[in-house]
Protein backbone atom coordinates (compact mmCIF):
# COMPACT_ATOMS: atom_id res chain seq x y z
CA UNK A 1 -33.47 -12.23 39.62
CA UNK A 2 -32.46 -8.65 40.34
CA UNK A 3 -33.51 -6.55 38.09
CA UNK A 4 -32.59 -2.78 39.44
CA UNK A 5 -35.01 -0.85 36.53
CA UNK A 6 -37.23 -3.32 35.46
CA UNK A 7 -37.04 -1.80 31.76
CA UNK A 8 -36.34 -5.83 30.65
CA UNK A 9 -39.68 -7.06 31.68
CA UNK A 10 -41.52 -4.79 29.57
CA UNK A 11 -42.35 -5.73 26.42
CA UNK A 12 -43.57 -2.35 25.24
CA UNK A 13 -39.94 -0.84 26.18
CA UNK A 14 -38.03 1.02 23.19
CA UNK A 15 -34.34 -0.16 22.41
CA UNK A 16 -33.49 3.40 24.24
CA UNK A 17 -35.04 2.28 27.80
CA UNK A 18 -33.48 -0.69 27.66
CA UNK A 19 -29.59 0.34 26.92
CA UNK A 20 -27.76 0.93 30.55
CA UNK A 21 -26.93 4.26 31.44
CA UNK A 22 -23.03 3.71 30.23
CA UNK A 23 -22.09 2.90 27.26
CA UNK A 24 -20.80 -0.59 26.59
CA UNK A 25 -17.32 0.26 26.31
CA UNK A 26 -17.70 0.90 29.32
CA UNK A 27 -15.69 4.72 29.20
CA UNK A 28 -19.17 6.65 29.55
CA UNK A 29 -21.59 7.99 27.03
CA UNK A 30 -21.19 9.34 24.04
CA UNK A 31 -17.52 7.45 23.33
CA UNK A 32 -18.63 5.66 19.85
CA UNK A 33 -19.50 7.25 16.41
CA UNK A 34 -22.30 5.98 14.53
CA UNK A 35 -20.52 2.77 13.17
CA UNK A 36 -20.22 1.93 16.51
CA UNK A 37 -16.25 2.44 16.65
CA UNK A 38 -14.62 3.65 19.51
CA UNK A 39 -12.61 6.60 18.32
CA UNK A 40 -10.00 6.77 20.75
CA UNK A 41 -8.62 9.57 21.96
CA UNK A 42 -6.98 10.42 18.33
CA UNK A 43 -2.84 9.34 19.56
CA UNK A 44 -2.94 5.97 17.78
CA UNK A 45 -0.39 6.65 14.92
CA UNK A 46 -1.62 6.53 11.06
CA UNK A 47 1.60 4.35 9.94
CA UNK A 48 4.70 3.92 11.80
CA UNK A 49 7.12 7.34 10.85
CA UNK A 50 10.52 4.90 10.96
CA UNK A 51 8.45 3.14 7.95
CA UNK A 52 6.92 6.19 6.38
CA UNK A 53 10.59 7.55 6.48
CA UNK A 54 12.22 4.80 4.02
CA UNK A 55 9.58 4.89 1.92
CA UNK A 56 10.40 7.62 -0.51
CA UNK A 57 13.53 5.79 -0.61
CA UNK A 58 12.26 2.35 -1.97
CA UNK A 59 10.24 4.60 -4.45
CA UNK A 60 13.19 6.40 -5.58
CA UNK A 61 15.16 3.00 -5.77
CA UNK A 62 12.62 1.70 -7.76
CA UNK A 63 12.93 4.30 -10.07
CA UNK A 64 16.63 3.99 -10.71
CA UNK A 65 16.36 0.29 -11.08
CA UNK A 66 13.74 1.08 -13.80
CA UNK A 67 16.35 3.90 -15.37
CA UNK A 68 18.95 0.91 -15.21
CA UNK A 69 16.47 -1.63 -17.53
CA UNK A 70 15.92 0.75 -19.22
CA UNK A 71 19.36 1.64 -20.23
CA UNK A 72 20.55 -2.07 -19.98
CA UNK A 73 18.57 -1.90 -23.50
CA UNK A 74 21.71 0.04 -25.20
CA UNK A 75 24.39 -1.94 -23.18
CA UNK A 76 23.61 -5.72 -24.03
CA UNK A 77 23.52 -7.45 -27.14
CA UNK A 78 19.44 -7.75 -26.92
CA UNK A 79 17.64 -9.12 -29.87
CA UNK A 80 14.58 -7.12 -31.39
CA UNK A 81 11.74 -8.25 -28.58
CA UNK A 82 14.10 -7.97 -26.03
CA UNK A 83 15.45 -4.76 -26.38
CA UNK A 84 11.88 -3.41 -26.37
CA UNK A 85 10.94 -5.18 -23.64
CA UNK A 86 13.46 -3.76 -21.44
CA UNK A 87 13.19 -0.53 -23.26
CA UNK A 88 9.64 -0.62 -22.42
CA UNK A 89 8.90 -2.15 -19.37
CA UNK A 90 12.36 -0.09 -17.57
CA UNK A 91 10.92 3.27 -18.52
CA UNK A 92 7.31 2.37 -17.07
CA UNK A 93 9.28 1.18 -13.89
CA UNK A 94 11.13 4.15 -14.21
CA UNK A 95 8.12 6.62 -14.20
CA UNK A 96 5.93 5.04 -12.02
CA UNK A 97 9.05 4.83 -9.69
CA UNK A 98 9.73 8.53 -9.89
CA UNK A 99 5.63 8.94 -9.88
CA UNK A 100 5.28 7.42 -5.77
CA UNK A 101 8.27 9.23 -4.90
CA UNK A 102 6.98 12.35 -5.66
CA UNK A 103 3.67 11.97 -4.04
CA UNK A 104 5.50 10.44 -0.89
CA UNK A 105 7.43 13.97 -0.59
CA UNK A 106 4.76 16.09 -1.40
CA UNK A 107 3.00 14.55 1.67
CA UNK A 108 0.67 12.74 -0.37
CA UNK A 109 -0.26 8.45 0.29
CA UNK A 110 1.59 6.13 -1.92
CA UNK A 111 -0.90 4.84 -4.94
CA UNK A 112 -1.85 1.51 -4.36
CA UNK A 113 -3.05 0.85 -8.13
CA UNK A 114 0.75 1.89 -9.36
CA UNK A 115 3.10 0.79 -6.96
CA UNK A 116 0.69 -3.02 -7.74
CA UNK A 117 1.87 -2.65 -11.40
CA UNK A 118 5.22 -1.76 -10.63
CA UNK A 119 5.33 -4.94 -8.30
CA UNK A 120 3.81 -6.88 -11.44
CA UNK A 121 6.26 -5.96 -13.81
CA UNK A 122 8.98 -6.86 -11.82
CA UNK A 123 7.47 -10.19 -11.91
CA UNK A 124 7.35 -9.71 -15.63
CA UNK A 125 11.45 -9.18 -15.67
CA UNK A 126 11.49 -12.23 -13.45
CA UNK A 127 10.44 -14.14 -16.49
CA UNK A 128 11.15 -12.16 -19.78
CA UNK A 129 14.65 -13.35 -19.55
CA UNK A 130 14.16 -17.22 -20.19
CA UNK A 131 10.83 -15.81 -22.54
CA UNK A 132 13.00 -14.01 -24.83
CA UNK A 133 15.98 -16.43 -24.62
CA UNK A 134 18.65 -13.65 -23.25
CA UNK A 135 22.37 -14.20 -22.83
CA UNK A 136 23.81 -10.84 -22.33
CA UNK A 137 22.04 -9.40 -19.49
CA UNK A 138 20.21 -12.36 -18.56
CA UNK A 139 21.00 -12.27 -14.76
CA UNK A 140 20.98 -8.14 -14.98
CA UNK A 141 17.21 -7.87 -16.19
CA UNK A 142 16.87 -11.16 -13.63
CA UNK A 143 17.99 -9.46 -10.44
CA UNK A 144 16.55 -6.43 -11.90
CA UNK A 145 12.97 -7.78 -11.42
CA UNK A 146 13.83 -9.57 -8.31
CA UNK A 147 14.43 -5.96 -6.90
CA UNK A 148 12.19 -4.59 -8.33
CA UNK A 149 9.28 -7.30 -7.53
CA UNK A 150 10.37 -6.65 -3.86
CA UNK A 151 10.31 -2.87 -3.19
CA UNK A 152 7.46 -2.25 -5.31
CA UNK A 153 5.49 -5.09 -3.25
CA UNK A 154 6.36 -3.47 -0.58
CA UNK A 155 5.55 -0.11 -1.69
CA UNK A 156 2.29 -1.51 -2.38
CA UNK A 157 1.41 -3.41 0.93
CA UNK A 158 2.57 -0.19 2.66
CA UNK A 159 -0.09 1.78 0.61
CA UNK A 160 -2.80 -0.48 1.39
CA UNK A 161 -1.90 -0.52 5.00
CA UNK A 162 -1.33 2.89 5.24
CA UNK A 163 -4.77 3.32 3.13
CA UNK A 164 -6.92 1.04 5.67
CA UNK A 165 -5.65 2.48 8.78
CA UNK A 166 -6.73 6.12 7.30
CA UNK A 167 -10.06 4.62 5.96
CA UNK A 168 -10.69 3.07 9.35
CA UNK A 169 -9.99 6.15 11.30
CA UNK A 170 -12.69 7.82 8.67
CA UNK A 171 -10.57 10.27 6.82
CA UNK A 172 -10.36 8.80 3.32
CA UNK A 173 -6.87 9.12 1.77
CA UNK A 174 -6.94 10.83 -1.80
């Protein structure tokens, strides 16, 4: 065997003497932080901007889809539960909606937590309808939390996304 500094046949070596001179990614000393990450050279982007773009968007669609449950209250024939239901559950939409977009154009990350309870209570207007036994607006507050369900899901796995990648590259988001 060839071995060109010997440091592996001594048992009394430190870990230090027996590390090569590069390190082992192999770009040169000094390239990892103390997780052991290589840091790149800082051009890999955060989240792609074509998504980032839309995504006040979805937030502000959200919204109005909340607005419209919550109005859909006063337009159908709703009995008692269901009229506060929608009444409800459309204004929380509604805020929370309104809540992401503003953070989104105020440069700061989606929350993960809301646009998650948004995406919940969509699946909550999935199923209120055959709960409460509606016949006007049935298929409204249906398709409602269809929508709903969907942007707000993907509001949320946007957050998280966008959320690891800043985590990862050490700058927590807020």
């Amino acid at each position: 065997m060839n071995d060109s500094n010997g440091d592996d046949r001594r048992p009394d070596a430190s870990p230090e003497d027996r590390r090569p001179a590069e390190a082992e990614s192999g770009a040169g000393t000094g390239d990892r932080d103390g997780r052991g990450r290589d840091p790149g050279d800082g051009s890999a982007p955060i989240a792609s901007e074509e998504r980032r773009r839309h995504t006040p968007l979805i937030s502000a669609a959200v919204a109005a889809i909340g607005a419209w449950v919550a109005v859909s209250a006063l337009v159908y024939d709703f009995g008692a539960a269901a009229l506060w239901n929608n009444a409800l559950v459309g204004s929380v939409v509604l805020v929370a909606g309104a809540y992401n977009c503003y953070r989104l154009i105020n440069g700061v990350p989606l929350s993960v937590g809301v646009a998650s309870l948004v995406a919940i209570l969509g699946i909550w207007l999935i199923v209120a309808p055959a709960l409460f036994g509606m016949t006007d607006g049935f298929w409204s507050t249906l398709v409602s939390g269809l929508l709903v369900a969907g942007l707000a899901g993907y509001d949320a796995y946007e957050a998280r996304a966008a959320r690891s990648v800043a985590i990862d590259r050490g700058t927590e988001a807020p």
